[in-house]
Protein backbone atom coordinates (compact mmCIF):
# COMPACT_ATOMS: atom_id res chain seq x y z
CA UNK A 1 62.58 -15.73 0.53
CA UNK A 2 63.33 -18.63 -2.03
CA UNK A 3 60.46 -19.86 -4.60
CA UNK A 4 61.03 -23.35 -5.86
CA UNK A 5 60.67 -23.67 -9.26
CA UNK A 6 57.92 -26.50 -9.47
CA UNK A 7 60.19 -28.30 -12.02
CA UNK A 8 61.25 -31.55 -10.99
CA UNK A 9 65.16 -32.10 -12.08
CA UNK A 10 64.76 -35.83 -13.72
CA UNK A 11 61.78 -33.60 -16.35
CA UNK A 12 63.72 -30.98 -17.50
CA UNK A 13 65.10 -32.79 -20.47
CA UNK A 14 65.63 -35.75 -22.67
CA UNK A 15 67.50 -38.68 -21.45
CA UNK A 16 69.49 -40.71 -23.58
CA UNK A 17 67.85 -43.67 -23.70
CA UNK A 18 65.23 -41.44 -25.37
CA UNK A 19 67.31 -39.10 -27.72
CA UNK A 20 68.70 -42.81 -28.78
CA UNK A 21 65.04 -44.03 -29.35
CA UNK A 22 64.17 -40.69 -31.87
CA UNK A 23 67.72 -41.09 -33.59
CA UNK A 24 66.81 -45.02 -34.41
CA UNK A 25 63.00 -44.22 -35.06
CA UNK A 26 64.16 -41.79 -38.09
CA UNK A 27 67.30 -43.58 -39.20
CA UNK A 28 64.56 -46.53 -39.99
CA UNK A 29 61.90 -43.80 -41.94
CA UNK A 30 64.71 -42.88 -43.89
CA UNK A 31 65.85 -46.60 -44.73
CA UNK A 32 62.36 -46.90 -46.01
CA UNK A 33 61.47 -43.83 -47.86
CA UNK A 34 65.15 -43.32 -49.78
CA UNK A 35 64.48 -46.03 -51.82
CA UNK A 36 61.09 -45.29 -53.09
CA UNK A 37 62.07 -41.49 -53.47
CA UNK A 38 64.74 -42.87 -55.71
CA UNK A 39 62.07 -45.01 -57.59
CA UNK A 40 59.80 -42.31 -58.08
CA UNK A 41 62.32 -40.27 -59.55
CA UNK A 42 63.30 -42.33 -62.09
CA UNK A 43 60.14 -42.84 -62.79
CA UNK A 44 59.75 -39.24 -63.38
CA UNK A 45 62.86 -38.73 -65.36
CA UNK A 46 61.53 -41.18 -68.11
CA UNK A 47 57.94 -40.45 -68.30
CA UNK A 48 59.32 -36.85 -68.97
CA UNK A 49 61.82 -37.78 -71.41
CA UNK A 50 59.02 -39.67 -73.36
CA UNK A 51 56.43 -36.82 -72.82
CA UNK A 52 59.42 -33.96 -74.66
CA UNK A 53 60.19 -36.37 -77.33
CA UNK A 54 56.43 -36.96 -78.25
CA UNK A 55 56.02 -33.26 -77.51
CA UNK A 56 58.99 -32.48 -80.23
CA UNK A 57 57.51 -34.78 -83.01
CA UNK A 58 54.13 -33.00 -82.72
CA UNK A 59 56.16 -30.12 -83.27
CA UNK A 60 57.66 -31.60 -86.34
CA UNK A 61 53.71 -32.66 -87.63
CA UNK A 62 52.78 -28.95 -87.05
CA UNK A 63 55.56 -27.24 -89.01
CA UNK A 64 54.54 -29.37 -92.00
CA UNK A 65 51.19 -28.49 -91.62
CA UNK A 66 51.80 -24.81 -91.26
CA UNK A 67 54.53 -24.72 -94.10
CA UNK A 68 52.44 -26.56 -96.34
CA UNK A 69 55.82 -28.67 -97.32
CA UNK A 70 56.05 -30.23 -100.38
CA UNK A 71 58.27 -33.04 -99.36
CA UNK A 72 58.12 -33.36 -95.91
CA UNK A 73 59.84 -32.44 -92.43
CA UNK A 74 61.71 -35.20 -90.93
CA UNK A 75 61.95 -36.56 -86.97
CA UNK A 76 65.20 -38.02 -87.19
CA UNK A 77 67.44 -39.76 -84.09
CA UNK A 78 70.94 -38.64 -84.38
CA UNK A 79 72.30 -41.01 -81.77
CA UNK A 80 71.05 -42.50 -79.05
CA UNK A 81 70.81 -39.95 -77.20
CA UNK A 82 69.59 -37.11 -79.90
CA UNK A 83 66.89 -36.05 -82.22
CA UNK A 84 65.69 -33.35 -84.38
CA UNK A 85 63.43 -32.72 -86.98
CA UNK A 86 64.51 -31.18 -90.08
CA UNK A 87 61.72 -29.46 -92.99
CA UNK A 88 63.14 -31.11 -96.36
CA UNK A 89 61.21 -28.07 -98.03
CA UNK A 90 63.48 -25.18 -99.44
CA UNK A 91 62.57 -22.18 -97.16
CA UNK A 92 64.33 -19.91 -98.72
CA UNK A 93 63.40 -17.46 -102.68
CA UNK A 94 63.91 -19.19 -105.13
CA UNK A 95 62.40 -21.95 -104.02
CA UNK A 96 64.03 -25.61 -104.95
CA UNK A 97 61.63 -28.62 -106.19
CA UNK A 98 64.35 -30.96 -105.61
CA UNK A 99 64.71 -32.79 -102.49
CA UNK A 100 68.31 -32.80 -100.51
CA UNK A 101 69.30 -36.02 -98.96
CA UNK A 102 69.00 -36.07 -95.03
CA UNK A 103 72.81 -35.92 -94.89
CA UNK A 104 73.38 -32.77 -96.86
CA UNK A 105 71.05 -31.32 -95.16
CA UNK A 106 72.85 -31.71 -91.77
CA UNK A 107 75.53 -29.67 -93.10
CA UNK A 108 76.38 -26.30 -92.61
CA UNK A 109 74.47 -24.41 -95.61
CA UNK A 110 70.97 -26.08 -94.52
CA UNK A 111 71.04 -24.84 -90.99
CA UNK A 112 67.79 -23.09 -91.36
CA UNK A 113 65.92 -26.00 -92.37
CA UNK A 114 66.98 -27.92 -88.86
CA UNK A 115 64.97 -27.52 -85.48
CA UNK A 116 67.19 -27.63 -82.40
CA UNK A 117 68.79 -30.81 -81.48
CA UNK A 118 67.35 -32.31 -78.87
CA UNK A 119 69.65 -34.33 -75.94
CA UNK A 120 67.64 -36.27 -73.48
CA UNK A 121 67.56 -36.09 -70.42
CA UNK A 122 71.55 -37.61 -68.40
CA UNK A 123 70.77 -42.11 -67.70
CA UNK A 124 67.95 -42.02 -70.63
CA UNK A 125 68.82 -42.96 -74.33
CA UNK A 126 66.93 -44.37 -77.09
CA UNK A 127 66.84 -48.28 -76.85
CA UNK A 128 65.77 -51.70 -77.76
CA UNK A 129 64.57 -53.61 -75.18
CA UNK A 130 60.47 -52.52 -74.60
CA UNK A 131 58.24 -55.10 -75.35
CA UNK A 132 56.21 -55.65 -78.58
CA UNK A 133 58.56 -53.08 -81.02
CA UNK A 134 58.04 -53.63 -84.72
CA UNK A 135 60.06 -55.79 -86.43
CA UNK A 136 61.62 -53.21 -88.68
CA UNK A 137 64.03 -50.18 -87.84
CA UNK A 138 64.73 -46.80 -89.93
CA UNK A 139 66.79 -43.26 -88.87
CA UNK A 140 63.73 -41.38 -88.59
CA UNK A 141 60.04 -41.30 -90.25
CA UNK A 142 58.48 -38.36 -92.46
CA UNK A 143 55.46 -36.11 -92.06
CA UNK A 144 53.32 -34.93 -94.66
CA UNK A 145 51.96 -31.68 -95.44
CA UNK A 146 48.35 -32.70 -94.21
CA UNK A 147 50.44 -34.10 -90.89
CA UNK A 148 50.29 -37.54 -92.06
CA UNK A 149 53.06 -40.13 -91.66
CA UNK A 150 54.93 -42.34 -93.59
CA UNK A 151 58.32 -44.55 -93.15
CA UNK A 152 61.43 -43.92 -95.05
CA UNK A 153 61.85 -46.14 -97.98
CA UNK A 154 57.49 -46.54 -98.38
CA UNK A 155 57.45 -44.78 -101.73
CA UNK A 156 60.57 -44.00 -103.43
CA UNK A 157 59.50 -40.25 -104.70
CA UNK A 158 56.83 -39.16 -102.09
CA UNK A 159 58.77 -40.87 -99.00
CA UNK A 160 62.46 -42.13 -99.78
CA UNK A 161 64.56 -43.79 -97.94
CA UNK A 162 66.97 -41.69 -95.05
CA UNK A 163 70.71 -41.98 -95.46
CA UNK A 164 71.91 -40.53 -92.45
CA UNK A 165 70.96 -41.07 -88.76
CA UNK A 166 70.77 -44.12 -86.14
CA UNK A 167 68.41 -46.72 -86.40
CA UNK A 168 66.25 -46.43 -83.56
CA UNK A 169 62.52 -45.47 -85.36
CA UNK A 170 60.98 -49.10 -85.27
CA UNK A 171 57.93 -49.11 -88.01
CA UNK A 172 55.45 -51.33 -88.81
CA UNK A 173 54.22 -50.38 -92.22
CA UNK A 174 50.29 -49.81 -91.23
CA UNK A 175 50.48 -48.79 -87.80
CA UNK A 176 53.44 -46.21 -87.55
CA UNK A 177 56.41 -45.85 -85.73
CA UNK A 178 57.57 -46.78 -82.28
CA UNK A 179 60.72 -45.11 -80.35
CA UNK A 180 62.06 -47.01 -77.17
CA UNK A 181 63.45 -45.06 -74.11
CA UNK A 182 65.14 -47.07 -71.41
CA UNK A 183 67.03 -45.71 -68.25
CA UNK A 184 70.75 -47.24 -67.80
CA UNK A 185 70.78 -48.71 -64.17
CA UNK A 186 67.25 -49.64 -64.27
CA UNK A 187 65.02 -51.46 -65.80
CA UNK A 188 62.51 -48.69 -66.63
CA UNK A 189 61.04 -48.29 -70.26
CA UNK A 190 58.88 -46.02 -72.08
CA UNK A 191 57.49 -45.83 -75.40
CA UNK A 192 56.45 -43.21 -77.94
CA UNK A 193 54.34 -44.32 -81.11
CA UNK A 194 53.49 -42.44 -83.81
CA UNK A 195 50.10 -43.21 -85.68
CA UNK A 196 49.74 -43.62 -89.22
CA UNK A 197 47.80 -39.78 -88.96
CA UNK A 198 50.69 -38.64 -86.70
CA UNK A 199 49.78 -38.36 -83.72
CA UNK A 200 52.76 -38.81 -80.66
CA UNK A 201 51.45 -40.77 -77.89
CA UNK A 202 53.83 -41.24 -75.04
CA UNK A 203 53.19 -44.12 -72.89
CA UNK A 204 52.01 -42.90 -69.36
């Protein structure tokens, strides 16, 4: 005895006409949601580039609080693409009164005083093109030991001037400092400011 299977042959499948239809339905959702993965990722690179460097600066402010510096600690940008902070302070019995210029004490010997330096992220660098920077530029800027701020150059004993570094630090001399970070092959910008009682806000 034969049992028929209840199936008819033309349902037992996808035609081509159909398989066609599915391949062209997610070819066009992936047209349309590349492009604003893409976005949102470079979106996300920057905001967490600004969101380390603000993080490192507070780390800067609370090593000078916690040492109880003398001097200072300086943020400093390297290159464009650097930064570190650096405690101007002698850390090590007998302690010195006399303060080291910034580029002595990116030598060898005064390793100890440095933090790590800081790359950011690959496509992000330190820039010049976000809207409503200060009008002046310095290597770095100084924190007190109470965690205040000050330029380079404000007061020539309690806050000299920097002599090594890139200018990327833009200052205005009562409301702090402003760092740029663009994104090469967009035209995405973020900015961290400093207050004049040092706090790091990175724009959201």
């Amino acid at each position: 005895m034969r049992y028929r299977s209840g199936i008819k042959a033309d349902s037992a499948g996808f035609s081509l006409i159909e398989l066609l239809v599915v391949v062209a339905v997610i070819a066009i959702l992936s047209a349309t949601a590349v492009p604003a993965i893409a976005r949102y990722m470079r979106n996300y690179t920057i905001k967490g580039a600004a969101q380390q460097v603000a993080g490192e600066i507070q780390a800067a402010r609370s090593k000078a609080i916690v040492k109880n510096v003398n001097l200072g600690v300086l943020f400093v940008t390297r290159s464009a693409t650097q930064y570190q902070y650096i405690v101007e302070d002698d850390l090590v019995p007998p302690v010195a009164a006399a303060r080291v210029p910034l580029s002595t004490l990116l030598t060898a010997p005064y390793a100890e005083r440095r933090g790590p330096l800081r790359t950011l992220p690959q496509g992000i660098q330190f820039g010049t093109t976000c809207t409503g920077l200060p009008g002046t530029v310095a290597q770095g800027f100084r924190f007190s030991r109470l965690g205040a701020w000050c330029y380079p150059g404000s007061d020539a004993t309690t806050c000299p001037a920097l002599d090594a570094g890139t200018n990327f630090a833009y200052y205005d001399s009562t409301a702090g400092s402003t760092l740029c970070l663009t994104q090469t092959g967009s035209a995405l910008t973020r900015t961290v400011t400093i207050t004049p009682g040092g706090r790091a806000l990175a724009q959201p």
